[in-house]
Protein backbone atom coordinates (compact mmCIF):
# COMPACT_ATOMS: atom_id res chain seq x y z
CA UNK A 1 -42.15 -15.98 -15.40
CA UNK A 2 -42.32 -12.51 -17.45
CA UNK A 3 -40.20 -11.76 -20.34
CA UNK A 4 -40.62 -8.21 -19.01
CA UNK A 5 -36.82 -7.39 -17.30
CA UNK A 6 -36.45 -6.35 -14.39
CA UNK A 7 -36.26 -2.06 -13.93
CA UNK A 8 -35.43 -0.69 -10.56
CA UNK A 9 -37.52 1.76 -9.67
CA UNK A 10 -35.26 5.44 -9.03
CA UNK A 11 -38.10 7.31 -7.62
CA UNK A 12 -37.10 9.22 -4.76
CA UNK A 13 -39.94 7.66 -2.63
CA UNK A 14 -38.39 4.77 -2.86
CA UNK A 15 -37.02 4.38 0.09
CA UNK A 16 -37.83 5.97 3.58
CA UNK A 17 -34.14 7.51 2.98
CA UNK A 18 -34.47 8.56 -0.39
CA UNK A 19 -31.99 7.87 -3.29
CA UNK A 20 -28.63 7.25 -2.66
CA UNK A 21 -25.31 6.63 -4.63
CA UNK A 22 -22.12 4.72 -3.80
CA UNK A 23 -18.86 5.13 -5.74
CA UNK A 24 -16.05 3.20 -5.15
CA UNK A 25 -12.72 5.06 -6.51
CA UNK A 26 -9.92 2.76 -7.02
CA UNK A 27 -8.18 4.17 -9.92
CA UNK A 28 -5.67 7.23 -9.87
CA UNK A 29 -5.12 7.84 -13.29
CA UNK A 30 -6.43 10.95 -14.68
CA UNK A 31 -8.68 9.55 -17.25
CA UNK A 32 -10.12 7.11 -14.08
CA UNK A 33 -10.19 10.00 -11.69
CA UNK A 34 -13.24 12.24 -13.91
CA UNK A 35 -15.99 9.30 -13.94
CA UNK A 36 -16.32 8.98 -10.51
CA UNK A 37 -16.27 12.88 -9.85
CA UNK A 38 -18.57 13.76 -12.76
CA UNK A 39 -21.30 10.96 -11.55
CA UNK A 40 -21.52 12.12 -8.31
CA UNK A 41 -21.68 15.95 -9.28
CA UNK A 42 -24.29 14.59 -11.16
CA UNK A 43 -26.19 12.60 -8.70
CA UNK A 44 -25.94 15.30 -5.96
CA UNK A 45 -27.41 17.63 -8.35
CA UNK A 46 -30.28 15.84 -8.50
CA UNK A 47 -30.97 15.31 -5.01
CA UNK A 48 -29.06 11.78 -4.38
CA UNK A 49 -27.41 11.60 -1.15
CA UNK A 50 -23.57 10.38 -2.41
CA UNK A 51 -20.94 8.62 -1.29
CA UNK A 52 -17.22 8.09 -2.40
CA UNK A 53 -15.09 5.64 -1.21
CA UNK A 54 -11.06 5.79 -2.04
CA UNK A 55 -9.38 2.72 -2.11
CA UNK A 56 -6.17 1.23 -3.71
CA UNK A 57 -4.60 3.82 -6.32
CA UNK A 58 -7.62 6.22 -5.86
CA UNK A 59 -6.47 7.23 -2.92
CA UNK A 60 -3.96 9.40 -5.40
CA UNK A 61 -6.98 11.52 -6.18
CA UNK A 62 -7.34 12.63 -2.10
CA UNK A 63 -3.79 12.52 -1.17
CA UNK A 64 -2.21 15.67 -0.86
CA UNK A 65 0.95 15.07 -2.28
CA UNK A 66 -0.40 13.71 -5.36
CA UNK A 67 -4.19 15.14 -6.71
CA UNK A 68 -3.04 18.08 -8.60
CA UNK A 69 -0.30 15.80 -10.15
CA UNK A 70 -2.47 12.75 -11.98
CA UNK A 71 -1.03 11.40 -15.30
CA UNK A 72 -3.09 10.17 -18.15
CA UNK A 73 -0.96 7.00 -19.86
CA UNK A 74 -2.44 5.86 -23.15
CA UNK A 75 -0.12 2.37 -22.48
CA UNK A 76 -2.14 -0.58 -22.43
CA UNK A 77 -5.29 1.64 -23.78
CA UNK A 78 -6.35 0.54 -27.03
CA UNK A 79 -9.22 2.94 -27.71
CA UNK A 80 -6.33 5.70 -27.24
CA UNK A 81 -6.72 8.03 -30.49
CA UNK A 82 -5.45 11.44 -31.60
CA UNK A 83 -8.50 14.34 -30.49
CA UNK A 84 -11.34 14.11 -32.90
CA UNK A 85 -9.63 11.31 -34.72
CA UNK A 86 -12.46 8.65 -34.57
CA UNK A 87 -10.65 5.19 -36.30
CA UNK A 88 -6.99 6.15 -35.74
CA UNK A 89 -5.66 4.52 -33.25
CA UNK A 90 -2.18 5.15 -31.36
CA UNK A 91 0.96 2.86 -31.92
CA UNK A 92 1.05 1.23 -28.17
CA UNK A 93 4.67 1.18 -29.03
CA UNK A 94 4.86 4.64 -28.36
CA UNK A 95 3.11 5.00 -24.95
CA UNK A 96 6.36 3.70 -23.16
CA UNK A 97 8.51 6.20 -24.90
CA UNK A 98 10.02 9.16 -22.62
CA UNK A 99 7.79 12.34 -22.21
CA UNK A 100 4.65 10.62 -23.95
CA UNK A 101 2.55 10.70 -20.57
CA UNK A 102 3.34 14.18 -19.91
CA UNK A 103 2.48 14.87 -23.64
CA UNK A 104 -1.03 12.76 -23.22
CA UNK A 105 -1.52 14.34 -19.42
CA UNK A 106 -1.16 17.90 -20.85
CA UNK A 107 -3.64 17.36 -23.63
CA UNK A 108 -6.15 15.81 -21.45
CA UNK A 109 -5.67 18.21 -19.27
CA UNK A 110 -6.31 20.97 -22.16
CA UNK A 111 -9.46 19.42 -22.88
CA UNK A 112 -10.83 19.15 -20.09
CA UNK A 113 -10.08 22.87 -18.71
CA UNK A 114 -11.90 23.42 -22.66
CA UNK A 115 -15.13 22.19 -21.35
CA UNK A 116 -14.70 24.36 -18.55
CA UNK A 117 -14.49 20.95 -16.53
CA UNK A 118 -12.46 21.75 -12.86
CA UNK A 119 -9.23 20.20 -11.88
CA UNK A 120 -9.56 16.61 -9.35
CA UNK A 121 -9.04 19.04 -6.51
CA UNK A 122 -11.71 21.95 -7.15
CA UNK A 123 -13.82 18.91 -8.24
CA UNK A 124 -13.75 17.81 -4.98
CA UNK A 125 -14.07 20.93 -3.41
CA UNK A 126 -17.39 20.95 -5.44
CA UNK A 127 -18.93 17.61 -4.49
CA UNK A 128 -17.67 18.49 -0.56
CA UNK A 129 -19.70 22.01 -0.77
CA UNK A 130 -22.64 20.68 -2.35
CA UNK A 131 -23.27 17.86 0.55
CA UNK A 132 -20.92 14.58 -0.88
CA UNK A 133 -19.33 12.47 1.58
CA UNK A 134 -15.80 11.70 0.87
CA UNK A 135 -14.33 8.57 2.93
CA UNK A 136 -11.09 6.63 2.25
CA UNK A 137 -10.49 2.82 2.89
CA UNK A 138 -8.83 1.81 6.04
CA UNK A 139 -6.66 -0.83 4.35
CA UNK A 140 -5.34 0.99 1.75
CA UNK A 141 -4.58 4.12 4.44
CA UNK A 142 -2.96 1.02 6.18
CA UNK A 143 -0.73 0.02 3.32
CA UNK A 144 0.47 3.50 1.82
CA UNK A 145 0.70 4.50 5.50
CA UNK A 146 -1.00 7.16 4.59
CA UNK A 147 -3.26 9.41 7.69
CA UNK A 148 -6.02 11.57 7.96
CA UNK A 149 -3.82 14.58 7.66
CA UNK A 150 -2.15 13.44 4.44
CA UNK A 151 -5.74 13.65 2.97
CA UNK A 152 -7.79 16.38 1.38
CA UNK A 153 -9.35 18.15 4.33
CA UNK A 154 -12.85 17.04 2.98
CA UNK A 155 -12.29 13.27 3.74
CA UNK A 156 -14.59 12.71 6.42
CA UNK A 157 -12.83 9.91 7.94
CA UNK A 158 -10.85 6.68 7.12
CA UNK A 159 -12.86 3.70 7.38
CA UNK A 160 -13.01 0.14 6.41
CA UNK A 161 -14.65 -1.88 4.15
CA UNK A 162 -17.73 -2.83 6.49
CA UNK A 163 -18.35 0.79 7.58
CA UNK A 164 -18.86 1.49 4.01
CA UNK A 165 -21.17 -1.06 3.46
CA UNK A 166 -23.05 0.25 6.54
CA UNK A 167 -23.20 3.48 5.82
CA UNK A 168 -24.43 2.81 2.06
CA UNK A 169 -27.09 0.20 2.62
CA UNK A 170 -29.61 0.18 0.14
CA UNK A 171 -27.51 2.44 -2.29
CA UNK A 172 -26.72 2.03 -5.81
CA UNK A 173 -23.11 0.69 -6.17
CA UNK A 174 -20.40 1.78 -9.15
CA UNK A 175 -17.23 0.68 -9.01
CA UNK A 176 -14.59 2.07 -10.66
């Protein structure tokens, strides 16, 4: 036994396939929506062949009636603090009060479109044109009875868990 830990190796000869990325969406929060989409804008401009899987509340970032609405709530989110205020944190009290997630959504929003960062639907328009797959989970299509046609048009098909799986062997996995 080595006390040397174990380091994958990311090379892109790797693998007969080359590299590949998985990402498993299941938040629809606005703050929860930008990970996922950032990572695999990054990965795919590197080379990575990427996946996205929506499941659970992430399918509110490809449903059509709700990705250009997603909220940012600071309840329950301790780390919450004023812009630039590093130590000062927000009174959770005040998270359940009436208009503070449109306040929080609309600065979010602001600084994000001040890093010239694009909204969850051009974002996806991005990672579609530049060769990401989009799929969405069969179960939670199932539950929201929600169909391909409710989706954003770059969806490439509702599938289940196991397809998923399949399609992503041998990738790296986030979850988020």
């Amino acid at each position: 036994m080595t006390d040397t830990p174990f380091v994958p190796s990311f090379d892109s000869d790797a693998s007969e396939g080359g590299r590949k990325l998985a990402i498993i969406c299941s938040k629809g929060n606005l703050d929860m929506a930008y990970p996922g989409l950032i990572l695999a804008n990054a990965a795919l401009g590197e080379g990575v062949e990427t996946h996205l899987f929506f499941t659970f509340w992430g399918f509110d970032m490809i449903n059509k009636k709700t990705m250009d609405d997603l909220k940012f709530s600071y309840l329950g989110n301790t780390a919450m603090h004023p812009p630039g205020a590093f130590g000062v944190s927000m009174p959770q009290g005040m998270a359940g009060l009436p208009g503070v997630t449109a306040l929080t959504t609309k600065m979010m929003k602001k600084q994000i479109a001040d890093l010239d960062v694009p909204e969850v639907p051009e974002f996806l328009d991005l990672i579609h044109g530049s060769g990401g797959h989009l799929w969405a989970c069969r179960m939670s299509a199932d539950m929201m009875k929600l169909h391909e046609e409710d989706l954003y048009d770059g969806v490439e098909g509702i599938i289940s868990a196991s397809d998923f799986i399949e399609l992503t062997e041998g990738a790296q996995l986030l979850f988020i």
